[in-house]
C-alpha atoms as a PDB file:
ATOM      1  CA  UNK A   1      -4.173 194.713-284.188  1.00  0.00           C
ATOM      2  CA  UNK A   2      -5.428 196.345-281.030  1.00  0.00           C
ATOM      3  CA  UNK A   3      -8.859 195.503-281.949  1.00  0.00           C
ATOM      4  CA  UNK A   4      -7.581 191.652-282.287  1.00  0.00           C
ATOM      5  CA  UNK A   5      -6.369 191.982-278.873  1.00  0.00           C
ATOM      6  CA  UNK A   6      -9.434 193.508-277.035  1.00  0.00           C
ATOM      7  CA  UNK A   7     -11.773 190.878-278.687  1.00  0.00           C
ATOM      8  CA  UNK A   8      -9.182 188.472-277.248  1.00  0.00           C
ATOM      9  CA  UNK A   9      -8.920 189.920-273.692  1.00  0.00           C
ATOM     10  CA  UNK A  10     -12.884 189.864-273.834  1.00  0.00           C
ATOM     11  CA  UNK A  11     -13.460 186.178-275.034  1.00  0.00           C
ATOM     12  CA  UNK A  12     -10.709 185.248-272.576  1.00  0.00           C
ATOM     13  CA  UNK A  13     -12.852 187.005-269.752  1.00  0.00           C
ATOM     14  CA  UNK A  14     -16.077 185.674-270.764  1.00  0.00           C
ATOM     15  CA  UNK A  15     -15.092 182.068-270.944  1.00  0.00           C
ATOM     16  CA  UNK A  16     -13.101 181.645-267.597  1.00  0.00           C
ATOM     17  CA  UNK A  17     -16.064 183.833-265.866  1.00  0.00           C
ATOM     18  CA  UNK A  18     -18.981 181.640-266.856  1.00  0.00           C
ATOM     19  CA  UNK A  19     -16.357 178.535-266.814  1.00  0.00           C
ATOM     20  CA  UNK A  20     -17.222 178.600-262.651  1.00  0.00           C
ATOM     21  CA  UNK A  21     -19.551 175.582-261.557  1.00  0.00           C
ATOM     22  CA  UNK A  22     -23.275 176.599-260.567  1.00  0.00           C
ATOM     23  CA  UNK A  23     -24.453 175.528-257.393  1.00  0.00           C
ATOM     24  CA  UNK A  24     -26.710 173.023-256.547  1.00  0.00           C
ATOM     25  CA  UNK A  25     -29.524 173.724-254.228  1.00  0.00           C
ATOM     26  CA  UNK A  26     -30.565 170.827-252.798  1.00  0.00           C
ATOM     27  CA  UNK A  27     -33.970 170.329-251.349  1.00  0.00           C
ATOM     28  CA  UNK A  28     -34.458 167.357-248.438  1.00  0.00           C
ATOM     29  CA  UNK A  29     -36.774 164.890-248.714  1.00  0.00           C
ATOM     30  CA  UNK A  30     -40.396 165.451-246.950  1.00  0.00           C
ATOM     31  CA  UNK A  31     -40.234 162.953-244.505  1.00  0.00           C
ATOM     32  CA  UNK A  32     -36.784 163.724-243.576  1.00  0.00           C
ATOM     33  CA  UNK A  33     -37.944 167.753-243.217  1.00  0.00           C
ATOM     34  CA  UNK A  34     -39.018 166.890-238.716  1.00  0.00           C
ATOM     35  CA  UNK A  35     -35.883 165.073-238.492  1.00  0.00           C
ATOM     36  CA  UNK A  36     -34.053 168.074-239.407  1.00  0.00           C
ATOM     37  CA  UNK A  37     -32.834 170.751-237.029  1.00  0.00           C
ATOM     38  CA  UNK A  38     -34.939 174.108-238.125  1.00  0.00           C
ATOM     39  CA  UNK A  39     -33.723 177.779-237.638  1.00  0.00           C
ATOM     40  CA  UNK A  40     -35.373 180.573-237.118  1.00  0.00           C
ATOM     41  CA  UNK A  41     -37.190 182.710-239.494  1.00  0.00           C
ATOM     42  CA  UNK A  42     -38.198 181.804-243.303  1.00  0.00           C
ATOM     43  CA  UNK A  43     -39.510 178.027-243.284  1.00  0.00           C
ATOM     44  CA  UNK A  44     -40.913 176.232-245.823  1.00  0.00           C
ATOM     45  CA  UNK A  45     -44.434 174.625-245.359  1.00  0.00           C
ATOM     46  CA  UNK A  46     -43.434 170.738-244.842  1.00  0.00           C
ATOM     47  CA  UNK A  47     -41.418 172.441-241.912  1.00  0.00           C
ATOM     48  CA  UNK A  48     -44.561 173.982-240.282  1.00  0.00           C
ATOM     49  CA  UNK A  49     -46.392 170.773-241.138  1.00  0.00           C
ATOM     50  CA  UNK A  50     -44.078 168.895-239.023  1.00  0.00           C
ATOM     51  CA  UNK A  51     -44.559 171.324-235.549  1.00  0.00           C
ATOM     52  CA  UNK A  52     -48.619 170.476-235.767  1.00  0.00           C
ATOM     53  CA  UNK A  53     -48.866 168.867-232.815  1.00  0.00           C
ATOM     54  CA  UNK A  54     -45.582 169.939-230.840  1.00  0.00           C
ATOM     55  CA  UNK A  55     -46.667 171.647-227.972  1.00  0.00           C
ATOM     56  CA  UNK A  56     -43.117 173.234-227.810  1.00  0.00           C
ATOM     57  CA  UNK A  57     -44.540 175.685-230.816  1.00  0.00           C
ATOM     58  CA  UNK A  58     -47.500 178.086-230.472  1.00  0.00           C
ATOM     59  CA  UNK A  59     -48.772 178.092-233.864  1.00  0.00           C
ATOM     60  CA  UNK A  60     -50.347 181.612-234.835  1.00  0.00           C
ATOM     61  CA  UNK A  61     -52.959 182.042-237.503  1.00  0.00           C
ATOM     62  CA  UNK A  62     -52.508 185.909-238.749  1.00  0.00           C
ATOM     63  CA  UNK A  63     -55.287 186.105-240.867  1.00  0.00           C
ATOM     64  CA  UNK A  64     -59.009 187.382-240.549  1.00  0.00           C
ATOM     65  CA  UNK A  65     -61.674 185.705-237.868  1.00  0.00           C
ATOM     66  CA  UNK A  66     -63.514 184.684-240.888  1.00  0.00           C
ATOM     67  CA  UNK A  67     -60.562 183.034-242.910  1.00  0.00           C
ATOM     68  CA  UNK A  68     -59.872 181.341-239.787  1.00  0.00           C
ATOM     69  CA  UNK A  69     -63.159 179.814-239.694  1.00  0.00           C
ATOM     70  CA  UNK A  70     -62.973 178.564-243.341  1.00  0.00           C
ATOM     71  CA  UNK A  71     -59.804 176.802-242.344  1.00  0.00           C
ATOM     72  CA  UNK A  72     -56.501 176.621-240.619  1.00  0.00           C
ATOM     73  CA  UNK A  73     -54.005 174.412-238.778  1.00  0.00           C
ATOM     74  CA  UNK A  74     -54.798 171.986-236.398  1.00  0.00           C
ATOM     75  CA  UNK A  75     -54.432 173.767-232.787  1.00  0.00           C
ATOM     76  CA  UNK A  76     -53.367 176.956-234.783  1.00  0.00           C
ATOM     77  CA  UNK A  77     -54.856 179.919-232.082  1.00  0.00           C
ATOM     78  CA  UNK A  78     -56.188 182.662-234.607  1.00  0.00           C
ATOM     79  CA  UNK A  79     -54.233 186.410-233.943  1.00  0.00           C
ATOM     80  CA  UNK A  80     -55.525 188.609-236.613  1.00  0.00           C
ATOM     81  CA  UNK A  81     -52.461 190.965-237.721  1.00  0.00           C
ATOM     82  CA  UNK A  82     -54.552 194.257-237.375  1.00  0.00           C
ATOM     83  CA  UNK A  83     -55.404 193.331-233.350  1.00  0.00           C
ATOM     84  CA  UNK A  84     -51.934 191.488-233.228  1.00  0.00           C
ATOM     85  CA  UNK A  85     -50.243 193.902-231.162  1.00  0.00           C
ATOM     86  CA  UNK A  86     -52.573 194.220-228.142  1.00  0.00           C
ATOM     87  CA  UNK A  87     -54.214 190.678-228.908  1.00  0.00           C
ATOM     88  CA  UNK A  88     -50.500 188.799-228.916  1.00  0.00           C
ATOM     89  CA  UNK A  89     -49.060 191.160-225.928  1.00  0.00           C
ATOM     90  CA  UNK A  90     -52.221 190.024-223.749  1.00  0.00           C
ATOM     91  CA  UNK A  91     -50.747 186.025-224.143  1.00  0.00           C
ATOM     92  CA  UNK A  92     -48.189 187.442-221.880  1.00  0.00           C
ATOM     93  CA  UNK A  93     -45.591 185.013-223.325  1.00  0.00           C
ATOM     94  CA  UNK A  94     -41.973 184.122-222.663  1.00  0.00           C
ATOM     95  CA  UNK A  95     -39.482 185.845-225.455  1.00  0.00           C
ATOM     96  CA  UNK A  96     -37.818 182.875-225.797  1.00  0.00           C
ATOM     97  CA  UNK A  97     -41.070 180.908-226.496  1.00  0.00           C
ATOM     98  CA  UNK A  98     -41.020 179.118-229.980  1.00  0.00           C
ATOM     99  CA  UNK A  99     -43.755 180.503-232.513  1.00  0.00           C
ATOM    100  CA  UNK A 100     -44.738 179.931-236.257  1.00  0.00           C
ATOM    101  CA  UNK A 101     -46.683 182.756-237.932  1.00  0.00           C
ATOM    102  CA  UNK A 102     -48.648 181.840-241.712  1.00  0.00           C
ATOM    103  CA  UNK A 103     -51.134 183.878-243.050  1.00  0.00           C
ATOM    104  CA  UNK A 104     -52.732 183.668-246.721  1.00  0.00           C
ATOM    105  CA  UNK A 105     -50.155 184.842-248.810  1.00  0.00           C
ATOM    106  CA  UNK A 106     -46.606 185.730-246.207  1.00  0.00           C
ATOM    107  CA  UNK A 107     -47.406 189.623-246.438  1.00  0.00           C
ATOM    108  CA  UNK A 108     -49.424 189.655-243.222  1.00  0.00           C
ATOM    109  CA  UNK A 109     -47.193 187.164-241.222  1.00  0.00           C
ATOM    110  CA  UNK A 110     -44.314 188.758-242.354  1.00  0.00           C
ATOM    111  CA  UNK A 111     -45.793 192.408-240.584  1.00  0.00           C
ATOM    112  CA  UNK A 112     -46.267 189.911-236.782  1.00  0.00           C
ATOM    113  CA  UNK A 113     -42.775 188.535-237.420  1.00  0.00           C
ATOM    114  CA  UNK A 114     -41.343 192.233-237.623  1.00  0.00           C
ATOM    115  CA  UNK A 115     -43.371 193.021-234.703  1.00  0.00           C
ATOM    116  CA  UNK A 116     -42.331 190.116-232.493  1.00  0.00           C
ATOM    117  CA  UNK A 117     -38.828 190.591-233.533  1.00  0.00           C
ATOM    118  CA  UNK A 118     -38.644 194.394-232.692  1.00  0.00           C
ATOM    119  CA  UNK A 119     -40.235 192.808-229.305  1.00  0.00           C
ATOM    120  CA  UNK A 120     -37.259 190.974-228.400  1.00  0.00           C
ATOM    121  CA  UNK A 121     -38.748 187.730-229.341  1.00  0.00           C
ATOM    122  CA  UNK A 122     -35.811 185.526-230.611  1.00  0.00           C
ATOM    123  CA  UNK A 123     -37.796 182.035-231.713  1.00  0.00           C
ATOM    124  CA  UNK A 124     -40.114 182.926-234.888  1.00  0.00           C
ATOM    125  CA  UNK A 125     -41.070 181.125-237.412  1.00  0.00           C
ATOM    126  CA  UNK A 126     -42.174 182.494-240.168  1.00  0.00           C
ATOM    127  CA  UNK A 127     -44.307 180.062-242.985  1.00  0.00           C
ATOM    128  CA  UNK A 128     -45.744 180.461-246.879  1.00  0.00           C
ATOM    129  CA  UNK A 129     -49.020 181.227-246.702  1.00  0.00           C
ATOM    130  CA  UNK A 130     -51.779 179.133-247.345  1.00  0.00           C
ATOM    131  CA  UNK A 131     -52.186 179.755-251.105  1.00  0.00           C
ATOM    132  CA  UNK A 132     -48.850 179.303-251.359  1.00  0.00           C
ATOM    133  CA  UNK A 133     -48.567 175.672-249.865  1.00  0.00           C
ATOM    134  CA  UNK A 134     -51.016 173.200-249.073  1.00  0.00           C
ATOM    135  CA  UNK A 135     -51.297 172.671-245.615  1.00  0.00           C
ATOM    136  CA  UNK A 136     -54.037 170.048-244.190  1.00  0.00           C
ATOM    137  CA  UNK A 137     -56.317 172.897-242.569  1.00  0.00           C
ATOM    138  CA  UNK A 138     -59.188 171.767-240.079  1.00  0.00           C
ATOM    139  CA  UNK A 139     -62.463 173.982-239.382  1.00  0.00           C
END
């Protein structure tokens, strides 16, 4: 009889548990991605898309000279991550200033975002990399 009642107890448990709805995760529209207010930190690519061209965003490259040169974002200024700390500190830029970071893959970006953030810089972006989202890249 016990036995009865602990496979009981346990069905009764498993059914009400997984009985809870599952979210939905919603995903905008592209077009309606630069319409949208964007927060700092993790973006997705149609967000960095839509700052090409807004001068309010320094867009910053993190990957080799060379990569650079095979392609990157329009008006994208090239920082590689292993000069980044001397390289970005000579910019001499406002903490507050707005900037994106991408890089090939997010691993290299990712190392300039903790930088700039243990910097006191309050206003990074941080962007997939570009095998992980195709961006239009210029040479």
């Amino acid at each position: 009889m016990n036995r009865y009642v602990a496979i009981l107890v346990l069905l009764v448990a498993l059914v009400t548990g997984c009985a809870q709805p599952v979210p939905q995760v919603v995903t905008p529209e592209p077009e309606k991605v630069a319409e949208q207010e964007i927060g700092y930190g993790d973006i997705t690519g149609d967000q960095l898309v839509s700052m090409i061209g807004d001068d309010t965003v320094l867009i910053v490259d993190v990957r080799t000279a060379e990569e650079y040169a095979q392609g990157h974002l329009e008006g994208a200024i090239n920082i590689p991550v292993d000069k980044f700390q001397t390289s970005f500190d000579d910019l001499d830029l406002s903490k507050d200033q707005p900037l994106a970071l991408y890089c090939r893959t997010g691993n290299r970006s990712s190392l300039a975002y903790l930088v700039l953030e243990n910097q006191g810089y309050d206003k990074v972006y941080h962007a997939p990399g570009v095998s992980q989202y195709d961006y239009p890249l210029v040479k």
